[in-house]
C-alpha atoms as a PDB file:
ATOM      1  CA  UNK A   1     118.092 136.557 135.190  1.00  0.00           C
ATOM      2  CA  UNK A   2     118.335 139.896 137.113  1.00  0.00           C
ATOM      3  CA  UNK A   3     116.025 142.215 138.847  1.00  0.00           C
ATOM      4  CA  UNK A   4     115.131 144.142 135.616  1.00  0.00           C
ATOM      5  CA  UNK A   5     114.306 140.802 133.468  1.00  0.00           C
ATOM      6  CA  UNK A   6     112.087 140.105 136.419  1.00  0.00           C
ATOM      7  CA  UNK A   7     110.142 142.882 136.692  1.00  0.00           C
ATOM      8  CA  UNK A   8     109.929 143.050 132.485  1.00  0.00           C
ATOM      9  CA  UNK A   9     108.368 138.892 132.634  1.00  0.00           C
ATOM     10  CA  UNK A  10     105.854 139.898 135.417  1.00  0.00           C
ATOM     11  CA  UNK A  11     104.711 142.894 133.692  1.00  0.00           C
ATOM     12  CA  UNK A  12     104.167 141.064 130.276  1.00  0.00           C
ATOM     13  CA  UNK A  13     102.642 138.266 132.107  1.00  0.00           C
ATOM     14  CA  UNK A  14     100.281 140.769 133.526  1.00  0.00           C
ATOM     15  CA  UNK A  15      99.428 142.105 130.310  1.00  0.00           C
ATOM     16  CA  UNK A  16      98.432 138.492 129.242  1.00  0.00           C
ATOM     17  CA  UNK A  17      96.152 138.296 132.140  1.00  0.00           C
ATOM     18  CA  UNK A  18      98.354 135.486 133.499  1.00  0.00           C
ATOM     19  CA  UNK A  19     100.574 135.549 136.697  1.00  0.00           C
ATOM     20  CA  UNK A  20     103.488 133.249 137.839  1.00  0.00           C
ATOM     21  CA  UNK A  21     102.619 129.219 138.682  1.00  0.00           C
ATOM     22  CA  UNK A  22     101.068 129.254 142.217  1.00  0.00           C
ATOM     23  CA  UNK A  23      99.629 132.547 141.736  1.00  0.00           C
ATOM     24  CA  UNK A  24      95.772 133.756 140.727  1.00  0.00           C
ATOM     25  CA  UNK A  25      95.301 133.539 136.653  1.00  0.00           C
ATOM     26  CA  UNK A  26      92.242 134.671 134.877  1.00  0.00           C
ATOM     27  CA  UNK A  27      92.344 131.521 132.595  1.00  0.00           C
ATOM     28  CA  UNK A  28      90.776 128.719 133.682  1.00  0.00           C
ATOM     29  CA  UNK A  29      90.356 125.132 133.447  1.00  0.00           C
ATOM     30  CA  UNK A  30      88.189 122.239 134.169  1.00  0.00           C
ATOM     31  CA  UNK A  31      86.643 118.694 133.771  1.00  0.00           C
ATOM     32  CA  UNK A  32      83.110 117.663 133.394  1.00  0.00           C
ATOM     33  CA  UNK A  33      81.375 114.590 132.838  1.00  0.00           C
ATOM     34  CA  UNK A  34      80.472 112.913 128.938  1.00  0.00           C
ATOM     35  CA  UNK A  35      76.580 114.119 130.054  1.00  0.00           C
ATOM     36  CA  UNK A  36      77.337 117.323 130.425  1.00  0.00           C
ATOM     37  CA  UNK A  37      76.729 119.899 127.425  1.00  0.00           C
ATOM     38  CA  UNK A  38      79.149 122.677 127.192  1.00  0.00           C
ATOM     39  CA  UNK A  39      78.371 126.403 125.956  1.00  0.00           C
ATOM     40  CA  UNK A  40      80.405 128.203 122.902  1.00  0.00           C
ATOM     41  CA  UNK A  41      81.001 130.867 126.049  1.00  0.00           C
ATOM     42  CA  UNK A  42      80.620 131.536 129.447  1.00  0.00           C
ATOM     43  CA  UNK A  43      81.060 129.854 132.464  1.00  0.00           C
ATOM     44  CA  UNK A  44      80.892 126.365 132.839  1.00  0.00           C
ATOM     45  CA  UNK A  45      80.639 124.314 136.412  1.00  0.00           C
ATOM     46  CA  UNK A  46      83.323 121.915 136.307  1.00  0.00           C
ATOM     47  CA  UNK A  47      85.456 120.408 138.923  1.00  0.00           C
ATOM     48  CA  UNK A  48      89.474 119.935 139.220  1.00  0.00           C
ATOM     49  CA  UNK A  49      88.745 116.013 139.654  1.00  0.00           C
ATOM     50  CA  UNK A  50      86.770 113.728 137.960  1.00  0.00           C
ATOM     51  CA  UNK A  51      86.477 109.640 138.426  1.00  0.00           C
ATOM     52  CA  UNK A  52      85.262 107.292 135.924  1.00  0.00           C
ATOM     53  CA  UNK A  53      83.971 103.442 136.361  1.00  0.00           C
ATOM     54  CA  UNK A  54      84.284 101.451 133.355  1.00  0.00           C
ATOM     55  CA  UNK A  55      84.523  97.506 132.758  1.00  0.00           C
ATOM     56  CA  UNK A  56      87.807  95.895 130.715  1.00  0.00           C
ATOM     57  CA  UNK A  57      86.585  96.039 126.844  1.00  0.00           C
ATOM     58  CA  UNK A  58      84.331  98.863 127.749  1.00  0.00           C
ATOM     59  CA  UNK A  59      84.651 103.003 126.756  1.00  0.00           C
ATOM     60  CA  UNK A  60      84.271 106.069 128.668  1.00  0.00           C
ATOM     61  CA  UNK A  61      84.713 109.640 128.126  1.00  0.00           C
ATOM     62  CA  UNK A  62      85.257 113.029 129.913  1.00  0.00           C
ATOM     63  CA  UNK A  63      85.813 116.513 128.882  1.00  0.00           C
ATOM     64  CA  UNK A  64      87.999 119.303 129.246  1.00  0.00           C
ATOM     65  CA  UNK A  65      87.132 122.662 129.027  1.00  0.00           C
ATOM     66  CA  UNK A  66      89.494 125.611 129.129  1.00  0.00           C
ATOM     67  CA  UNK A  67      88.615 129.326 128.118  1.00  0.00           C
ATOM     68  CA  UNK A  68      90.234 132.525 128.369  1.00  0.00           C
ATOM     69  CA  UNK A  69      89.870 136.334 128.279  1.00  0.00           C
ATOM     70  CA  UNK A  70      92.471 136.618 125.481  1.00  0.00           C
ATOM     71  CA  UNK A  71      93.437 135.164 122.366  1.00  0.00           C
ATOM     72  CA  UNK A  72      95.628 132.433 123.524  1.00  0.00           C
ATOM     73  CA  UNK A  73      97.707 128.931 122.839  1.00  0.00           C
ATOM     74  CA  UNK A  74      97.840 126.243 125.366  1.00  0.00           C
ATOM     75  CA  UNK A  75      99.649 122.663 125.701  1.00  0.00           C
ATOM     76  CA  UNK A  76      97.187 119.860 126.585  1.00  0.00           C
ATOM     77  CA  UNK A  77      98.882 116.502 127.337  1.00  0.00           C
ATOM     78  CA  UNK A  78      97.636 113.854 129.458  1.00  0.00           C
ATOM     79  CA  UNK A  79      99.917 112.231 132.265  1.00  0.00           C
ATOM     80  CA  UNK A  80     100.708 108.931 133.155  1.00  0.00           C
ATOM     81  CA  UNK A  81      97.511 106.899 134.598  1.00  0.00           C
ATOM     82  CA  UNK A  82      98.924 104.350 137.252  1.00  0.00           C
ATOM     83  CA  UNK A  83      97.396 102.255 140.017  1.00  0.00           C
ATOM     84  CA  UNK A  84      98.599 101.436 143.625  1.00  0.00           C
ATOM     85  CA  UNK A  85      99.999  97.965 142.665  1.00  0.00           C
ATOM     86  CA  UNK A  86     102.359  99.306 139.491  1.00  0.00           C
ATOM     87  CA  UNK A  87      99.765  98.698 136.604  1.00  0.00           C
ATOM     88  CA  UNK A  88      99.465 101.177 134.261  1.00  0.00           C
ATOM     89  CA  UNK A  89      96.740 102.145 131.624  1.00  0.00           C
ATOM     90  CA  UNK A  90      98.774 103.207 127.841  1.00  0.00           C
ATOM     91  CA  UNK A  91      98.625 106.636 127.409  1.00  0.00           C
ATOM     92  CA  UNK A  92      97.376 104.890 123.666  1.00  0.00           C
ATOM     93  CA  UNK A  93      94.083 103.683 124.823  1.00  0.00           C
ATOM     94  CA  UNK A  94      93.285 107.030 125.180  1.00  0.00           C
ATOM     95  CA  UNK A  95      91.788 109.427 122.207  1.00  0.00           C
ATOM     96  CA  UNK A  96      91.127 113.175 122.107  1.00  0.00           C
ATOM     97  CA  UNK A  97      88.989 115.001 120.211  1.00  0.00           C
ATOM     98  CA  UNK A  98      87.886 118.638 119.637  1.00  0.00           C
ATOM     99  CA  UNK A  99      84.795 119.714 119.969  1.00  0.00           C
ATOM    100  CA  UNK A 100      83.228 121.957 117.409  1.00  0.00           C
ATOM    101  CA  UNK A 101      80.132 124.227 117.858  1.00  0.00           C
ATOM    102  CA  UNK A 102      77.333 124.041 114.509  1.00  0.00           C
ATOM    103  CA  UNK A 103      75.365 126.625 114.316  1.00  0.00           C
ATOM    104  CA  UNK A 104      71.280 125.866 115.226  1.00  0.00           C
ATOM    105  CA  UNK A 105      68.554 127.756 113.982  1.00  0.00           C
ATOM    106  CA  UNK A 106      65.176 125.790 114.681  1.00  0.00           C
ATOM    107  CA  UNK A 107      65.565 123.179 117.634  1.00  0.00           C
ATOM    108  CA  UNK A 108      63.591 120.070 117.918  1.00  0.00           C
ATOM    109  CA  UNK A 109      59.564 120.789 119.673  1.00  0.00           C
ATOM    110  CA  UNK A 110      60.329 121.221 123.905  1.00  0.00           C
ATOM    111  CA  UNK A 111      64.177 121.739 123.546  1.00  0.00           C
ATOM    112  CA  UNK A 112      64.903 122.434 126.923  1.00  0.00           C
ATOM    113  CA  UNK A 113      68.004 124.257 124.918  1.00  0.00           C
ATOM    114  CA  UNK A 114      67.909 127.260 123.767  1.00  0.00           C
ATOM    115  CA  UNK A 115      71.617 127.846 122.638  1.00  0.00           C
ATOM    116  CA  UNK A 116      72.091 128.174 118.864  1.00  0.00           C
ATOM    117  CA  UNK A 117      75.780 126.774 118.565  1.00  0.00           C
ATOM    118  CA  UNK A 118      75.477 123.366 119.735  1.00  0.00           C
ATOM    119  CA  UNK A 119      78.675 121.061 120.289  1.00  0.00           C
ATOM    120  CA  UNK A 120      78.523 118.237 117.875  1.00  0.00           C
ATOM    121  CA  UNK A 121      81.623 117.209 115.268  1.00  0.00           C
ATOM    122  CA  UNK A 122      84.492 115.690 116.974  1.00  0.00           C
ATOM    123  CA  UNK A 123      87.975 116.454 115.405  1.00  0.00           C
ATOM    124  CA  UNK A 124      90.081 113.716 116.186  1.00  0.00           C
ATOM    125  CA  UNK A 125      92.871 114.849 117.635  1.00  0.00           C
ATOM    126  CA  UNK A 126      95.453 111.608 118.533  1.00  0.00           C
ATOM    127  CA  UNK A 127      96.364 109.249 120.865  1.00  0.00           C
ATOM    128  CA  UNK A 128      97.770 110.144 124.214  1.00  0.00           C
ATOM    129  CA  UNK A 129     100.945 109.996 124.685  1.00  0.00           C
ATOM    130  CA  UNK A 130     101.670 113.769 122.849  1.00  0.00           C
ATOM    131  CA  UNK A 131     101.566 117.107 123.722  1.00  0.00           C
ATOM    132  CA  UNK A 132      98.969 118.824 121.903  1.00  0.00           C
ATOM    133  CA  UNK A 133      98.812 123.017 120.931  1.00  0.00           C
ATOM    134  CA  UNK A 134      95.482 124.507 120.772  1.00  0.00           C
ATOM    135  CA  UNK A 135      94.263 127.759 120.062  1.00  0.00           C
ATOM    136  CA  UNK A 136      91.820 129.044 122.768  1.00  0.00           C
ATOM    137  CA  UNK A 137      89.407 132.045 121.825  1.00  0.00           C
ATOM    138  CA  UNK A 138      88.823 135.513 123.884  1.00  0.00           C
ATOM    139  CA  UNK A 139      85.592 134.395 125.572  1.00  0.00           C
ATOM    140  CA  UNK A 140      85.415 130.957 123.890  1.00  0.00           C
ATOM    141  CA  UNK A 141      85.329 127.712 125.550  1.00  0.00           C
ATOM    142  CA  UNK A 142      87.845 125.516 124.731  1.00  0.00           C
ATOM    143  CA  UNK A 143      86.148 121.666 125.143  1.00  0.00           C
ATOM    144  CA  UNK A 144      88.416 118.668 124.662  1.00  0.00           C
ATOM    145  CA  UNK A 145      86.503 115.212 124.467  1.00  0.00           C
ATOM    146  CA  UNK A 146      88.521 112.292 125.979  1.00  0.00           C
ATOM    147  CA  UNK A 147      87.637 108.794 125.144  1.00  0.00           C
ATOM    148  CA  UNK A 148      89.283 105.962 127.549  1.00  0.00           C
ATOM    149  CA  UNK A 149      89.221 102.456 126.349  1.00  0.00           C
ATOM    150  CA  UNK A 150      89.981 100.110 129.393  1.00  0.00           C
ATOM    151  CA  UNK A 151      92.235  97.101 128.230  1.00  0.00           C
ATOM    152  CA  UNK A 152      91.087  93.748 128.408  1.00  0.00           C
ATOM    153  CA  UNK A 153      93.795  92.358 130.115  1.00  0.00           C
ATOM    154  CA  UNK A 154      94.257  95.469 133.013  1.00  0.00           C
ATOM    155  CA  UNK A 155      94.029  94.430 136.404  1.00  0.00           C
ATOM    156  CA  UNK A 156      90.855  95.690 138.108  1.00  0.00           C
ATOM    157  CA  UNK A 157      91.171  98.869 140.507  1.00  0.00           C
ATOM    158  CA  UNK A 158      91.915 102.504 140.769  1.00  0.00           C
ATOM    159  CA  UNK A 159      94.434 104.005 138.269  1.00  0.00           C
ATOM    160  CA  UNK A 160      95.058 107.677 139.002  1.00  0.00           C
ATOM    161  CA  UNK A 161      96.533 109.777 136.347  1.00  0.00           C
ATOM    162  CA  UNK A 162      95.367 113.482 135.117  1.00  0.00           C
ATOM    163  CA  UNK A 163      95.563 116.118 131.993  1.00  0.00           C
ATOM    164  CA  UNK A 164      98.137 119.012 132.291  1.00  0.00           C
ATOM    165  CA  UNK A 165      97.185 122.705 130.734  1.00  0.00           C
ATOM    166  CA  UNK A 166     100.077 125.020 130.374  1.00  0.00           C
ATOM    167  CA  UNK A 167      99.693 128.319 129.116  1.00  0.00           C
ATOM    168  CA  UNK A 168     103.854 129.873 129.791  1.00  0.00           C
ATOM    169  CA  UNK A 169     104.536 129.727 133.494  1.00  0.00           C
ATOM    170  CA  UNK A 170     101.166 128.999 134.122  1.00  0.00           C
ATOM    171  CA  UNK A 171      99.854 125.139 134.571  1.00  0.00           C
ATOM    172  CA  UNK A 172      96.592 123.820 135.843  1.00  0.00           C
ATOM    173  CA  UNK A 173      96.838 119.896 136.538  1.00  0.00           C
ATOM    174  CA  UNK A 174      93.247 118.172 136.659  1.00  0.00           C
ATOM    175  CA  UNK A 175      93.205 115.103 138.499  1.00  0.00           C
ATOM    176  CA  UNK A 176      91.803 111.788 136.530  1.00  0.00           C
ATOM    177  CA  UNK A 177      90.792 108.301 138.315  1.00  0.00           C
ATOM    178  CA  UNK A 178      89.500 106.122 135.870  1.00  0.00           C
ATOM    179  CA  UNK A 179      88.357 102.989 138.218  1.00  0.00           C
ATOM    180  CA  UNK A 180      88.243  99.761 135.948  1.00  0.00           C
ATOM    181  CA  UNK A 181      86.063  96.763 137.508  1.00  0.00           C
ATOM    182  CA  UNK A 182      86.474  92.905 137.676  1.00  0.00           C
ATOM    183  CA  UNK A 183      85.057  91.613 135.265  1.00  0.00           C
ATOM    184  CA  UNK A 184      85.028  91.618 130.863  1.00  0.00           C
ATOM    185  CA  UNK A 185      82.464  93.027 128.402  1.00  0.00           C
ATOM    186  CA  UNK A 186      82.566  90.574 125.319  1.00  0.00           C
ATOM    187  CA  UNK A 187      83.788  91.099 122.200  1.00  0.00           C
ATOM    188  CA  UNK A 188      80.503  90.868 120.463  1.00  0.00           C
ATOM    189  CA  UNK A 189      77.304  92.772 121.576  1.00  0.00           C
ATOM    190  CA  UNK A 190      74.855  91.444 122.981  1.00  0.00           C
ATOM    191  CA  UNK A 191      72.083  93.598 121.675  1.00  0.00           C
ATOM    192  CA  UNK A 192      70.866  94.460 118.374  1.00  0.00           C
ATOM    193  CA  UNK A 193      71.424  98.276 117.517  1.00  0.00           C
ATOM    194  CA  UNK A 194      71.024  99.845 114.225  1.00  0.00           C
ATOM    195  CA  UNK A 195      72.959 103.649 113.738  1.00  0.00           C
ATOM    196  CA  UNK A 196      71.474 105.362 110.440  1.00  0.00           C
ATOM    197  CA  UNK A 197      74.068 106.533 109.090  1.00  0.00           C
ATOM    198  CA  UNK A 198      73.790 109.456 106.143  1.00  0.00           C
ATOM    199  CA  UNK A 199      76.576 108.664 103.706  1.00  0.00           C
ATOM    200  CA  UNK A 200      75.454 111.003 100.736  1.00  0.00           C
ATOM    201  CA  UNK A 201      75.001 113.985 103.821  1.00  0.00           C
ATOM    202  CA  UNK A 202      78.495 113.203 104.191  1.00  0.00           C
ATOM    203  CA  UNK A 203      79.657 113.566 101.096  1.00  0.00           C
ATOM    204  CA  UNK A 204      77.564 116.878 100.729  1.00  0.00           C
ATOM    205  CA  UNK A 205      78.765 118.151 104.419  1.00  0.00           C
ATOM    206  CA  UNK A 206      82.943 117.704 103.300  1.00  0.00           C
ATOM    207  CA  UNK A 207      82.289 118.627  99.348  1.00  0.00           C
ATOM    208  CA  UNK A 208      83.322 114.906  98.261  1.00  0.00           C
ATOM    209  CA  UNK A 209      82.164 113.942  95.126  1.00  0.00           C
ATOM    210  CA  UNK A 210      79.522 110.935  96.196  1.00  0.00           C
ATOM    211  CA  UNK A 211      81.430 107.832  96.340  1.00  0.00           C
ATOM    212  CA  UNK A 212      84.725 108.851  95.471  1.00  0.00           C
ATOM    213  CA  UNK A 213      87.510 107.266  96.773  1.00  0.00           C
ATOM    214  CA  UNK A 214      88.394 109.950  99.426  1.00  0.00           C
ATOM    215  CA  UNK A 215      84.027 109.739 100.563  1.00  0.00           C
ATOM    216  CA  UNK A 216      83.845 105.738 100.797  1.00  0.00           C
ATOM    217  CA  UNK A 217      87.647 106.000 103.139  1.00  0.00           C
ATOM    218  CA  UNK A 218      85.934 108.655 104.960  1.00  0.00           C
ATOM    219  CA  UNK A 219      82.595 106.626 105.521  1.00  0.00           C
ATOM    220  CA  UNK A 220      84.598 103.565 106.400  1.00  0.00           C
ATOM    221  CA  UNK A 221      85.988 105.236 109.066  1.00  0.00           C
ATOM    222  CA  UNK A 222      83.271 106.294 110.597  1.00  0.00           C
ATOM    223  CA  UNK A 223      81.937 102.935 110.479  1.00  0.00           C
ATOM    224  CA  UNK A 224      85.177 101.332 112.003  1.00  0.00           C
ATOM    225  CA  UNK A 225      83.919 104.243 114.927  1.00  0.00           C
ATOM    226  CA  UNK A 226      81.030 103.164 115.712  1.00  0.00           C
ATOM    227  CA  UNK A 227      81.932  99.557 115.757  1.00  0.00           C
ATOM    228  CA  UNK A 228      84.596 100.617 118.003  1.00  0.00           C
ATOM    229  CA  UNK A 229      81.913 101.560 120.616  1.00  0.00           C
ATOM    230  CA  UNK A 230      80.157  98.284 120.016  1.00  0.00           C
ATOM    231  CA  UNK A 231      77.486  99.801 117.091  1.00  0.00           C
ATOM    232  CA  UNK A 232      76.375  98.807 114.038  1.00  0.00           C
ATOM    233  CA  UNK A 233      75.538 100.839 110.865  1.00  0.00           C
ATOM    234  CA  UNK A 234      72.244 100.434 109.607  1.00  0.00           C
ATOM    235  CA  UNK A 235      74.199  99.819 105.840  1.00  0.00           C
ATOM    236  CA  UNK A 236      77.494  99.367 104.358  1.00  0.00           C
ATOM    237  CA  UNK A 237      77.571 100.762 101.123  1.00  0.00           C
ATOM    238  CA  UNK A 238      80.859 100.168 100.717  1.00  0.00           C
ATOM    239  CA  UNK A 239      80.262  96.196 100.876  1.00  0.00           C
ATOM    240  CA  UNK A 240      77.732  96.234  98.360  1.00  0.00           C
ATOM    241  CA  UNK A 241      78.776  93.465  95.820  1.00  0.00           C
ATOM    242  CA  UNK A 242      78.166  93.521  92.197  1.00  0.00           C
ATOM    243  CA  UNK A 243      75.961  90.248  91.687  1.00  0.00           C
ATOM    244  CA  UNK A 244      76.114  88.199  88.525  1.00  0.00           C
ATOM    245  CA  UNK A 245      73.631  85.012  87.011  1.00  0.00           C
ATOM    246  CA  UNK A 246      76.508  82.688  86.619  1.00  0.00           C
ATOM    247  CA  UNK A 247      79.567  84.210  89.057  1.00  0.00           C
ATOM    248  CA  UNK A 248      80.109  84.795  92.396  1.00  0.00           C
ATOM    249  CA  UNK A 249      79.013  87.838  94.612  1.00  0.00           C
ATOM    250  CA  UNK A 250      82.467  90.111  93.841  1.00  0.00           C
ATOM    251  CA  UNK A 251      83.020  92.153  96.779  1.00  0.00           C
ATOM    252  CA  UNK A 252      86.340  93.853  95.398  1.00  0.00           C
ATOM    253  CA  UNK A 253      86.605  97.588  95.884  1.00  0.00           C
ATOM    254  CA  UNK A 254      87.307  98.465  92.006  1.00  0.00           C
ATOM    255  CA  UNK A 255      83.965  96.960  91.335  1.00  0.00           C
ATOM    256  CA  UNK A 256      81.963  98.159  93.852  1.00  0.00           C
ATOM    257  CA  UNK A 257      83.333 101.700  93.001  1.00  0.00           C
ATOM    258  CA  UNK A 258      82.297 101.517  89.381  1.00  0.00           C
ATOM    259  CA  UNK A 259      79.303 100.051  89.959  1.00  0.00           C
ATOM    260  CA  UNK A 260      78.343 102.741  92.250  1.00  0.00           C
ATOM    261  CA  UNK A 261      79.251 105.587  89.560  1.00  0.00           C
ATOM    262  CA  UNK A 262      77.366 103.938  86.910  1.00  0.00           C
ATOM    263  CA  UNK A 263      74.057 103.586  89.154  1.00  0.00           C
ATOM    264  CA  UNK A 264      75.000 107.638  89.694  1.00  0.00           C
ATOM    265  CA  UNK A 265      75.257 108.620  86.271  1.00  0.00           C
ATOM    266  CA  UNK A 266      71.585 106.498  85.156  1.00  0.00           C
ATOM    267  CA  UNK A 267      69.731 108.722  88.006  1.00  0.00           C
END
């Protein structure tokens, strides 16, 4: 590349706001903690580095949260998480999701928020593992939720690993120690919990016709995420078994399905 090809990359990269790796760029990026509630816009206090202390069996999360003065596309990918000793964390028992912002008109009595887009639905995005191109807003806040699932059989201690942003030449690399301890949550909970869960909401929210195929897949996934994270529903409805005098309890999904339509159409 000559002089001239130079010259023509810096001043486009200047137009973008964004200047060559090493150098000062108005876009930013930066961790925070599952706590911590992030605007729609403006600036956020975040931190390069973040640590997280989790059990084996057990789930934590973190966020990342990029913006920029421009209409712009970034890579997200997360790097390798490995401890002193050689062990390694899978880059698949990690899960990101995007953040998106519903709009808020009356908030609950002594809200100490007064924001009216509130972060809420997360868009799963994948594993880790992948590279993943986003779409950041002039203005906007970019927030990436992270969930880390510590394996069962990792060996306790510090694994140190990260999240890489790359917008062109320019790449922020935010330091990750997730710090798993000695010892095993069980497979089963230990104490009762009951998540309501609004299944004809859900149909309403996504347009589904109520307990169509596509709602009940969609509601058993969000059941399968919850259990996931060690809670229970309040209510299967999609277990519901057609009960007859002289048969037994038929739990099949045809069934159920029909049964469910029928009860519709006789309200």
């Amino acid at each position: 590349m000559g002089l001239r090809e130079i010259g023509a990359a810096l001043c486009l990269l200047a137009l973008l706001g964004l200047t060559p790796l090493g150098g000062a760029c108005r876009l930013s990026a930066c961790l925070v903690g599952s706590l911590t509630r992030v605007p729609a816009e403006g600036g956020v206090s975040g931190s390069s580095s973040i640590s997280l202390l989790c059990a084996r069996g057990e789930y934590e999360s973190f966020q990342v949260v990029v913006s920029s003065p421009a209409d712009t596309s970034v890579e997200v990918e997360l790097l390798r998480f490995v401890s002193p000793s050689g062990g390694e964390i899978p880059l698949s028992c990690f899960k990101l999701y995007k953040e998106v912002y519903i709009h808020v008109s009356r908030h609950t009595p002594g809200a100490r928020v007064g924001w009216s887009l509130i972060p809420d639905a997360l868009v799963p995005l994948g594993p880790g593992g992948r590279r993943f191109l986003l779409e950041v807003e002039a203005g906007k806040n970019l927030v990436l939720w992270v969930d880390v699932h510590a394996p069962r059989e990792a060996e306790a201690g510090a694994y140190h690993g990260g999240v890489l942003v790359k917008v062109g030449l320019w790449e922020a690399r935010l330091d990750v120690t997730v710090a798993i301890l000695d010892f095993t949550l069980p497979v089963r909970q230990s104490m009762n919990t009951m998540f309501l869960v609004d299944e004809w909401r859900l149909a309403e929210y996504y347009g589904l016709e109520a307990f169509s195929r596509r709602h009940l897949e969609l509601t058993r996934r969000l059941y399968e995420l919850l259990a996931e994270h060690r809670l229970s529903p309040g209510l299967l409805i999609d277990a519901i078994p057609e009960l007859c005098e002289d048969e037994p309890a038929d739990f099949s999904y045809a069934t159920h399905l029909g049964q469910q339509r029928a009860q519709l159409s006789t309200t």
